[in-house]
Protein backbone atom coordinates (compact mmCIF):
# COMPACT_ATOMS: atom_id res chain seq x y z
CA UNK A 1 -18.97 17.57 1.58
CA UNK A 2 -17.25 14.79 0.00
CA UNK A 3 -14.76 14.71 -2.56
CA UNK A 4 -14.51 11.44 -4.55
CA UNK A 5 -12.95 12.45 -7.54
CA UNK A 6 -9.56 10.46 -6.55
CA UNK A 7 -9.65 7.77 -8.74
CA UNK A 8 -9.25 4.16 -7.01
CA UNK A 9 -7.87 1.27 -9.44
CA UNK A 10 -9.11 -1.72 -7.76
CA UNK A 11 -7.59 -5.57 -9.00
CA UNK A 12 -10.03 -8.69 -8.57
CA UNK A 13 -7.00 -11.12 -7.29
CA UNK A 14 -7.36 -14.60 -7.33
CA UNK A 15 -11.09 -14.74 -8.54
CA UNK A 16 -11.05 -18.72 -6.79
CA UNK A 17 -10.33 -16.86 -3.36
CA UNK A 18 -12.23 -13.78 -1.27
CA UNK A 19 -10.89 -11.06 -3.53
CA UNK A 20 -14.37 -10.59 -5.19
CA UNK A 21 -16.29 -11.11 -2.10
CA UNK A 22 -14.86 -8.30 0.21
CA UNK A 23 -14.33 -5.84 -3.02
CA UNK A 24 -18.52 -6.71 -3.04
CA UNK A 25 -18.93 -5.81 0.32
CA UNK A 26 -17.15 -2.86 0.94
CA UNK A 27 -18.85 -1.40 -1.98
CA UNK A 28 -22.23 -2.50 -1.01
CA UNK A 29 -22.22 0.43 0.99
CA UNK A 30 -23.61 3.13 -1.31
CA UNK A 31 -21.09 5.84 1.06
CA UNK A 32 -18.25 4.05 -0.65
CA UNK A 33 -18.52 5.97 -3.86
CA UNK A 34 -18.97 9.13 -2.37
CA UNK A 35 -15.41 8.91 -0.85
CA UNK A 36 -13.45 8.00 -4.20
CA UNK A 37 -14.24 6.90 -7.62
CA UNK A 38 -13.48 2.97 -7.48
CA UNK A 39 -12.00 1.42 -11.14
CA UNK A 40 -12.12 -2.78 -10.40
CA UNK A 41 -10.47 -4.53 -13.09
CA UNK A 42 -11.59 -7.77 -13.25
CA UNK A 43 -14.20 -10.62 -14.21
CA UNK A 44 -18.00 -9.91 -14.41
CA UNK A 45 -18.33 -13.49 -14.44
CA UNK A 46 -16.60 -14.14 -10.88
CA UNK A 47 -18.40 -11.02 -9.74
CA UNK A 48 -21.71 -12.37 -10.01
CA UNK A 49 -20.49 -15.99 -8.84
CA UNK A 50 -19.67 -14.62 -5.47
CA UNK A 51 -22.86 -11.84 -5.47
CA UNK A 52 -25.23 -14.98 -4.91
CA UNK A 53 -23.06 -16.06 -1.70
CA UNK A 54 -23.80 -12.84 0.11
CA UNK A 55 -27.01 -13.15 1.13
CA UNK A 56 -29.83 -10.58 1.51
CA UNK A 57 -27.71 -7.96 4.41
CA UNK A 58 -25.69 -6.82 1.29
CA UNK A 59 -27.09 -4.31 -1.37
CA UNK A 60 -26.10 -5.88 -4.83
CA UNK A 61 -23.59 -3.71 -6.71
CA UNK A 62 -24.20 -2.10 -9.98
CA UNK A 63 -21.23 -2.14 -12.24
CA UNK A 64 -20.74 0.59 -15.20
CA UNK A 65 -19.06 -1.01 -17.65
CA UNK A 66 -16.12 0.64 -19.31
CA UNK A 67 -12.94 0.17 -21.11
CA UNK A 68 -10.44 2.06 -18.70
CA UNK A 69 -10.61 4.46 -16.06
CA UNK A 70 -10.06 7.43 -18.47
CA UNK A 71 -13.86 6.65 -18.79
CA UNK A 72 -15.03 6.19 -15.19
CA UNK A 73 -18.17 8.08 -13.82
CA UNK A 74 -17.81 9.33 -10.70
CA UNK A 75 -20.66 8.16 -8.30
CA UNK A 76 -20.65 4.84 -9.89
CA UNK A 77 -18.59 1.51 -9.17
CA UNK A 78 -17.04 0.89 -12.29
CA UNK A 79 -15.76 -1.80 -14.01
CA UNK A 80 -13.21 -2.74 -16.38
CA UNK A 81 -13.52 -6.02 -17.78
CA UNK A 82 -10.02 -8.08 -18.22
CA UNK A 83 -8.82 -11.82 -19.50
CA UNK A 84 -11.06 -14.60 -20.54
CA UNK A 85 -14.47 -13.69 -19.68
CA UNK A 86 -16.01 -17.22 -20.06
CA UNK A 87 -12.78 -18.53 -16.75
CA UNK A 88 -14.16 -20.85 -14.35
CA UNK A 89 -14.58 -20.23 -11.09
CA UNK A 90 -13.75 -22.92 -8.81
CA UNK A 91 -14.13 -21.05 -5.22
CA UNK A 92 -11.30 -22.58 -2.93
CA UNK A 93 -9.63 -24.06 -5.84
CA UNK A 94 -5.76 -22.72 -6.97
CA UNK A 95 -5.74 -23.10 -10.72
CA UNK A 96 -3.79 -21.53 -13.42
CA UNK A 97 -7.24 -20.17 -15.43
CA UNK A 98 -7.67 -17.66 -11.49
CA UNK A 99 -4.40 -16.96 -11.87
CA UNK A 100 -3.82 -15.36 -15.32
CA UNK A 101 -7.28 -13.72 -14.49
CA UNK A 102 -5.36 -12.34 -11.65
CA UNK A 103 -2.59 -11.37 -14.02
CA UNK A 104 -4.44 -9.76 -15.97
CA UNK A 105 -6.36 -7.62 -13.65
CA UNK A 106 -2.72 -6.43 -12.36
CA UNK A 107 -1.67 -5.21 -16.21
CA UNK A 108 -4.92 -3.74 -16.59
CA UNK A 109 -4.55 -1.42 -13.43
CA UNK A 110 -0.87 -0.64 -13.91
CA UNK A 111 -1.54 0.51 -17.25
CA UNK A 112 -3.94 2.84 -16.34
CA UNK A 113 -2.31 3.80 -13.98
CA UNK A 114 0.95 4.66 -15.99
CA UNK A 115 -1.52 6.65 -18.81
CA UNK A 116 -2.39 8.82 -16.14
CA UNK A 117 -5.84 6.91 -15.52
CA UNK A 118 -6.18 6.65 -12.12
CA UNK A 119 -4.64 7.83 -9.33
CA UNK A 120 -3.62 4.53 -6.28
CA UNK A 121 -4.34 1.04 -6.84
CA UNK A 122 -5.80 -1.39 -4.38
CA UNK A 123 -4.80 -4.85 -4.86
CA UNK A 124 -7.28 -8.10 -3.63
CA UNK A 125 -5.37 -11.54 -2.53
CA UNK A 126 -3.04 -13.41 -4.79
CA UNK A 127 -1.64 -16.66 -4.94
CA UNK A 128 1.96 -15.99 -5.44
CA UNK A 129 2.68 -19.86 -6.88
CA UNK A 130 -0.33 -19.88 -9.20
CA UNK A 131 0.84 -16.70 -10.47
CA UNK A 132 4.28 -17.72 -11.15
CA UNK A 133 3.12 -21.36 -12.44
CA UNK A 134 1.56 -18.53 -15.67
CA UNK A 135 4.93 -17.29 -15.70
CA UNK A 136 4.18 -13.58 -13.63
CA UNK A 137 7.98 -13.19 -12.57
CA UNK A 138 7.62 -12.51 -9.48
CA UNK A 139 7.49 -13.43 -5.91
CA UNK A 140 4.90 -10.76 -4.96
CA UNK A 141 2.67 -7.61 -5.39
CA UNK A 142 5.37 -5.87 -4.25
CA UNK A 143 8.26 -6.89 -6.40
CA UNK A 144 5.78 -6.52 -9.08
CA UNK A 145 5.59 -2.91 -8.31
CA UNK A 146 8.98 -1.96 -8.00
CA UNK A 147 9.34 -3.27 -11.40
CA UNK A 148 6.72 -0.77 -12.90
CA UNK A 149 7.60 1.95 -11.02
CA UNK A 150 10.18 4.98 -10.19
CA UNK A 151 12.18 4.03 -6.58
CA UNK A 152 12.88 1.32 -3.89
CA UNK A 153 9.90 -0.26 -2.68
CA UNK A 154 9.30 -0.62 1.38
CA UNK A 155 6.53 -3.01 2.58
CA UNK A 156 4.82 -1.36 5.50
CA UNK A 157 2.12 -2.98 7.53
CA UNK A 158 -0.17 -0.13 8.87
CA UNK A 159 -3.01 0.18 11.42
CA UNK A 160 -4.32 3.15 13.71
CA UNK A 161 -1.88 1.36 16.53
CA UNK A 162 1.06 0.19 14.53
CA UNK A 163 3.16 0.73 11.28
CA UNK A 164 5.78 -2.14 10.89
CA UNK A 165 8.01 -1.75 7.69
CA UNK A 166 10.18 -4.56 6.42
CA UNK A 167 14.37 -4.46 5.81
CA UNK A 168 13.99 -7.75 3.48
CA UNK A 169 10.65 -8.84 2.25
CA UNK A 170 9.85 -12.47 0.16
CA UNK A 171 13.02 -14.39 1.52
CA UNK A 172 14.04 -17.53 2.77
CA UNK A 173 14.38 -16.97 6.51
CA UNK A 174 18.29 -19.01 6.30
CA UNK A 175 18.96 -16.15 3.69
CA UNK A 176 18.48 -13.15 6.31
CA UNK A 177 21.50 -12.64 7.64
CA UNK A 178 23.39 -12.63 4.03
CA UNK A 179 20.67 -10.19 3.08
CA UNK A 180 20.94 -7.24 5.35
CA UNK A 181 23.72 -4.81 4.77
CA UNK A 182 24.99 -1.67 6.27
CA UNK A 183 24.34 1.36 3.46
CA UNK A 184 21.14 -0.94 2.14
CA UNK A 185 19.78 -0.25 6.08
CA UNK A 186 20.87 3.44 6.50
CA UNK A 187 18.89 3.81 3.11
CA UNK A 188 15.61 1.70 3.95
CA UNK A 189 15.62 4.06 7.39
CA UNK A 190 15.74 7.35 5.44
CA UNK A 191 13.41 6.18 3.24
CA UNK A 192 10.89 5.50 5.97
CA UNK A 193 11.02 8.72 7.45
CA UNK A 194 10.64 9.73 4.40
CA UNK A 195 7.34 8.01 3.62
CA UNK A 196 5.89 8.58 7.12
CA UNK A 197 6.12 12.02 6.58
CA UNK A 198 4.96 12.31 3.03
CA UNK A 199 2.24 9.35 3.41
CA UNK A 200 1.58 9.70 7.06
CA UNK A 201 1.76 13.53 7.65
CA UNK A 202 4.32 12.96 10.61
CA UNK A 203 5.92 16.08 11.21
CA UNK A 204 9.65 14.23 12.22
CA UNK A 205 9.26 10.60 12.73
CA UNK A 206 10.68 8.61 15.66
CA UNK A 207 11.33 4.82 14.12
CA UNK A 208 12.55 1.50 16.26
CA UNK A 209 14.70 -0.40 14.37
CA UNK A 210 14.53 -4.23 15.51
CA UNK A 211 17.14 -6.77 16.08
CA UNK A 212 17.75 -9.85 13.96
CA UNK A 213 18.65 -11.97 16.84
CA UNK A 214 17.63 -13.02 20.14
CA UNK A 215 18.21 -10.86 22.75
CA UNK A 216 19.48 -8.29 20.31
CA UNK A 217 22.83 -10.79 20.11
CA UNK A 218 23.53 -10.75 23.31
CA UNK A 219 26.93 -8.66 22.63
CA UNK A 220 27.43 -10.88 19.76
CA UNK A 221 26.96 -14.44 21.97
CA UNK A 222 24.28 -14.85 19.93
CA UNK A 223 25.20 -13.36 16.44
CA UNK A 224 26.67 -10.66 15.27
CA UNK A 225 24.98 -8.84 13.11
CA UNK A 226 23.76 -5.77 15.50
CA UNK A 227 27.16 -5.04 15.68
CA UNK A 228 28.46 -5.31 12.75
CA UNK A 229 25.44 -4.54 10.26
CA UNK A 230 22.52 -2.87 12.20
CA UNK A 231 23.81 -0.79 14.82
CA UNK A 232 26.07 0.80 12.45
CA UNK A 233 23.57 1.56 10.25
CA UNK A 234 21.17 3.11 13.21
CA UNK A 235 23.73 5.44 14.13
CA UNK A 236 24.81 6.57 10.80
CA UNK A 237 21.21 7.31 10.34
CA UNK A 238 20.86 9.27 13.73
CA UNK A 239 24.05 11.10 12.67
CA UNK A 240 22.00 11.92 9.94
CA UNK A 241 19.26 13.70 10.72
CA UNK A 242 17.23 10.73 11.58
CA UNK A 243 15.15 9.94 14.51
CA UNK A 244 16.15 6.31 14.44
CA UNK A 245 16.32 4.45 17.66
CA UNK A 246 17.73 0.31 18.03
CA UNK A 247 18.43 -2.19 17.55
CA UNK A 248 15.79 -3.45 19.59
CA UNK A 249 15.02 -7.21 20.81
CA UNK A 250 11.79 -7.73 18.95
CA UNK A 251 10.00 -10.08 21.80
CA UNK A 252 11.17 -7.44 24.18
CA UNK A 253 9.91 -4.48 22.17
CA UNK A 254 6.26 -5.33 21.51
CA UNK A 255 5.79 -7.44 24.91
CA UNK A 256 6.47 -4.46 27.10
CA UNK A 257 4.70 -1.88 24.82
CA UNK A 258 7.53 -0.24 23.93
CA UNK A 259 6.46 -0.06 19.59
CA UNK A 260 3.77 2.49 20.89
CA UNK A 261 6.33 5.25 21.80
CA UNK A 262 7.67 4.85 18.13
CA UNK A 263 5.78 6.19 14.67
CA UNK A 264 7.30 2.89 12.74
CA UNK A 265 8.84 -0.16 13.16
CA UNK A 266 11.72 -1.08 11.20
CA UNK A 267 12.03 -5.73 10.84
CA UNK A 268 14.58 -7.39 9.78
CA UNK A 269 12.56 -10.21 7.94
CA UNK A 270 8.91 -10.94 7.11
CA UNK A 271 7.66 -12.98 9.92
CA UNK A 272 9.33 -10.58 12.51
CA UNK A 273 7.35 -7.77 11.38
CA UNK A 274 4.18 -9.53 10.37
CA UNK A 275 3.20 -11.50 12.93
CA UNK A 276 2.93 -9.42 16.05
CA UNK A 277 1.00 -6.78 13.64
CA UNK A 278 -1.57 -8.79 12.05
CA UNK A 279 -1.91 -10.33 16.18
CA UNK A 280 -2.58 -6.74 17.44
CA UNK A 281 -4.20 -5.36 13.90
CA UNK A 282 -6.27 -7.78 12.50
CA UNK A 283 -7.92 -5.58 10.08
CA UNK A 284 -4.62 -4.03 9.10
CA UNK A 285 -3.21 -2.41 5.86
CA UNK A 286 -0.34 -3.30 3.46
CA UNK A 287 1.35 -0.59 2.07
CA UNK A 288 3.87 -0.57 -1.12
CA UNK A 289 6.10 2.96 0.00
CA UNK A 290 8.73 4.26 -1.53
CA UNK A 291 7.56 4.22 -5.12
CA UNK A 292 5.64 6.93 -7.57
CA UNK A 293 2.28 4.66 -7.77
CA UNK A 294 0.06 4.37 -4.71
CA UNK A 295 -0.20 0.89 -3.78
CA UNK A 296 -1.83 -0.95 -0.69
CA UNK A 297 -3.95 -4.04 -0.09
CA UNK A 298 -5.42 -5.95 2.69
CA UNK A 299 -3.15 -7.69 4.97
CA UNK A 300 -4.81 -11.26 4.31
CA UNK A 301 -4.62 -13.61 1.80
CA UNK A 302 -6.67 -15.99 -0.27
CA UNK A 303 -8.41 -17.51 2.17
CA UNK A 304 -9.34 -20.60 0.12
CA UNK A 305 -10.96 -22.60 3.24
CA UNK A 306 -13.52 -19.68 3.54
CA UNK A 307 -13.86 -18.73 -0.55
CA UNK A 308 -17.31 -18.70 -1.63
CA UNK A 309 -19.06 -19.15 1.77
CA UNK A 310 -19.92 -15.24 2.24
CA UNK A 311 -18.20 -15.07 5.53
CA UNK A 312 -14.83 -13.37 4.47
CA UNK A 313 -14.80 -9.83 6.62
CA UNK A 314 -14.33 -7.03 3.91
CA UNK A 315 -12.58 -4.54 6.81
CA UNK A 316 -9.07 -4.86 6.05
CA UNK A 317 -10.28 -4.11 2.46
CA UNK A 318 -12.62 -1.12 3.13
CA UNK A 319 -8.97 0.03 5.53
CA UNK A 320 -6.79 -0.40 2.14
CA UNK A 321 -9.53 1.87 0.14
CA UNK A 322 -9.56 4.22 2.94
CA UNK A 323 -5.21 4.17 3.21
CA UNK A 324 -4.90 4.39 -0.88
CA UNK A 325 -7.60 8.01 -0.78
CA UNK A 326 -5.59 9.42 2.41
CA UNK A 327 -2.46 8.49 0.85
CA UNK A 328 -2.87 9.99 -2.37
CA UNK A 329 -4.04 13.15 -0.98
CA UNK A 330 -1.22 13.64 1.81
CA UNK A 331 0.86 13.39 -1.23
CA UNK A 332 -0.58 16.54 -2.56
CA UNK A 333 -0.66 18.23 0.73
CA UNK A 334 2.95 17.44 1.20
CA UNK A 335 4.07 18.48 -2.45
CA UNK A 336 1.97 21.89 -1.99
CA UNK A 337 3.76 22.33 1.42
CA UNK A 338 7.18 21.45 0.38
CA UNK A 339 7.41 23.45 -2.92
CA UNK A 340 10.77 25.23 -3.09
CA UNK A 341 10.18 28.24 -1.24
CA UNK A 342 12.07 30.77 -3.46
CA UNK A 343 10.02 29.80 -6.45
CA UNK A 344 6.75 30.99 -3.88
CA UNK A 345 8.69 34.07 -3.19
CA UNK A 346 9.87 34.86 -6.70
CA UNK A 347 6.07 34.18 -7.69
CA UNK A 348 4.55 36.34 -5.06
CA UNK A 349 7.24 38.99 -5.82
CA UNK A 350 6.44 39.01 -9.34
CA UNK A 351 2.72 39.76 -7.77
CA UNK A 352 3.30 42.34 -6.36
CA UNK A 353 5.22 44.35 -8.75
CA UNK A 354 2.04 43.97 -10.97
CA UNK A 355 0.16 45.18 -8.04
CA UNK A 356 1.96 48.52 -7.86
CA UNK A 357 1.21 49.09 -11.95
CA UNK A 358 -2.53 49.21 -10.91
CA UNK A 359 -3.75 52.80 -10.61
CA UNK A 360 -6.42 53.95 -7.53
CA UNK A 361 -9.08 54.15 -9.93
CA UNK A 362 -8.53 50.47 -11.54
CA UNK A 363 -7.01 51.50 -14.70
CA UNK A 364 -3.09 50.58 -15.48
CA UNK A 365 0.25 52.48 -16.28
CA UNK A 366 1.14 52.93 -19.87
């Protein structure tokens, strides 16, 4: 039997790209709600824009209608309605009225979320220089996050195949180098064994740590960085406790199959990372780890060229819906398993002395 009392938080994006039309799909499936109990912040408006693009294979979506996710009902696909509720919608279109919609969807969820409302949110497509055009501050969901939240925040890519985590995130590629440093490394490695086993359930992680230039620097012929930033920081890791392997050529690594024999990837730099996962998980997961709130998202974008067609594919987004529920409860497993054991012993100590007060025939000592 189903348990979908986990409560989803679910933001509408850029209402001018697919955001609405793959949250629409993946909860025209009446098993969605039986899973979790989804909370979309967003427009009603937009929502019923793109529910006339999807044609008769879709069942339309019922919205209850409520002020926060304190007052969900499980069983149903609520809503929580957010910003201007008159906005245009201008599918394909990047204008600042979509964007401070998208804002405001955002706000909406992390609120909630910080009043105890719901439990992970699930964030559709942005467009990060709409957004900051209405002054959001930032150059990304993630970012965003970290700035709402308790910890360091770790982008992870994740798929059944392939989890690919990222050393520097929303960065000018000439800025790398002058990015990465030694301790900042040994920490972002720790904290992904850390998530993996938390998040992922993985008993003791083995994680590839990737180059950051050709040929792993040939030696330093070609840079040297491995030598002086990321090798260090592999070993100290390893010396640490740390299953942490590298650094590894990245053309090398995923051409000869060598990622599968690892739990994670660790990339230096966005496109490293990013591009060989979304080429071998196309319906992949992005993951904000490292922080108290539960936050993942498909691993696409806008998708302007395709907005308002009804030909976006909602599985990446039914995959971040499915990541945020398993998420949230491995969390609970792992905080259950992990309680300090000599508070368990103390407790079941203090259980059985109250055991041996109890007479044969029921009745207590006095």
């Amino acid at each position: 039997m189903f348990d979908n009392r986990i409560k989803i938080g679910i933001t509408q994006g850029d209402i001018n790209g697919i955001g609405w039309e793959v949250i629409l799909k993946s909860f025209a499936d009446p098993m969605m709600v039986e899973l979790c109990t989804p909370v979309i912040y967003g427009n009603r408006k937009a929502a019923d824009v793109y529910a006339t693009t999807l044609g008769e294979d879709f069942e339309p979506v019922r919205f209850y209608i409520c002020n926060s996710g304190a007052e969900a009902r499980f069983g149903a696909v609520n809503l929580v309605e957010v910003g201007n509720k008159d906005v245009a919608v201008e599918p394909g279109k990047a204008t600042d009225a979509a964007a401070k919609a998208a804002v405001a969807a955002l706000e909406a969820a992390m609120a909630d979320f910080e009043q105890g409302n719901i439990d992970a949110i699930v964030t559709a497509p942005i467009n990060k220089e709409s957004m900051n055009s209405v002054g959001f501050g930032f150059t990304g969901h993630t970012e965003f996050f970290e700035s709402k939240s308790e910890g360091k925040a770790t982008m992870i890519m994740c798929s059944d195949i392939l989890r690919v985590a990222l050393a520097t995130i929303h960065i000018p590629v000439d800025k790398v180098a002058a990015a990465l440093d030694k301790q900042a490394l040994v920490e972002q490695i720790t904290s992904l064994r850390d998530t993996l086993k938390q998040d992922f359930g993985i008993v003791e992680p083995r994680i590839a740590v990737m180059a950051l230039n050709p040929h792993a620097g040939d030696g330093g012929l070609l840079g040297a960085e491995e030598i002086e930033t990321i090798r260090p920081a592999v070993n100290e890791a390893y010396e640490a406790g740390v299953l942490a392997y590298g650094p590894f050529a990245a053309d090398g690594l995923f051409a000869g199959g060598g990622y599968k024999r690892y739990d994670a990837l660790l990339a230096m730099y966005h496109d490293q990372g990013l591009v060989p996962f979304k080429a071998l998980s196309p319906e992949g997961v992005n993951f904000t780890a490292g922080l108290d709130c539960v936050r993942t998202s498909p691993d696409h974008g806008v998708a302007y060229d395709i907005a308002g067609k009804g030909v976006a594919d909602a599985q990446s987004m039914r995959n971040a819906i499915y990541a945020a529920i398993d998420i949230v409860r491995r969390r609970e497993l792992f905080a259950r398993w992990s309680r300090n054991p000599l508070e368990r012993f103390e407790r079941e100590k203090g259980r059985d002395m109250s055991m041996k007060d109890i007479k044969t025939d029921g009745t207590t000592e006095q």
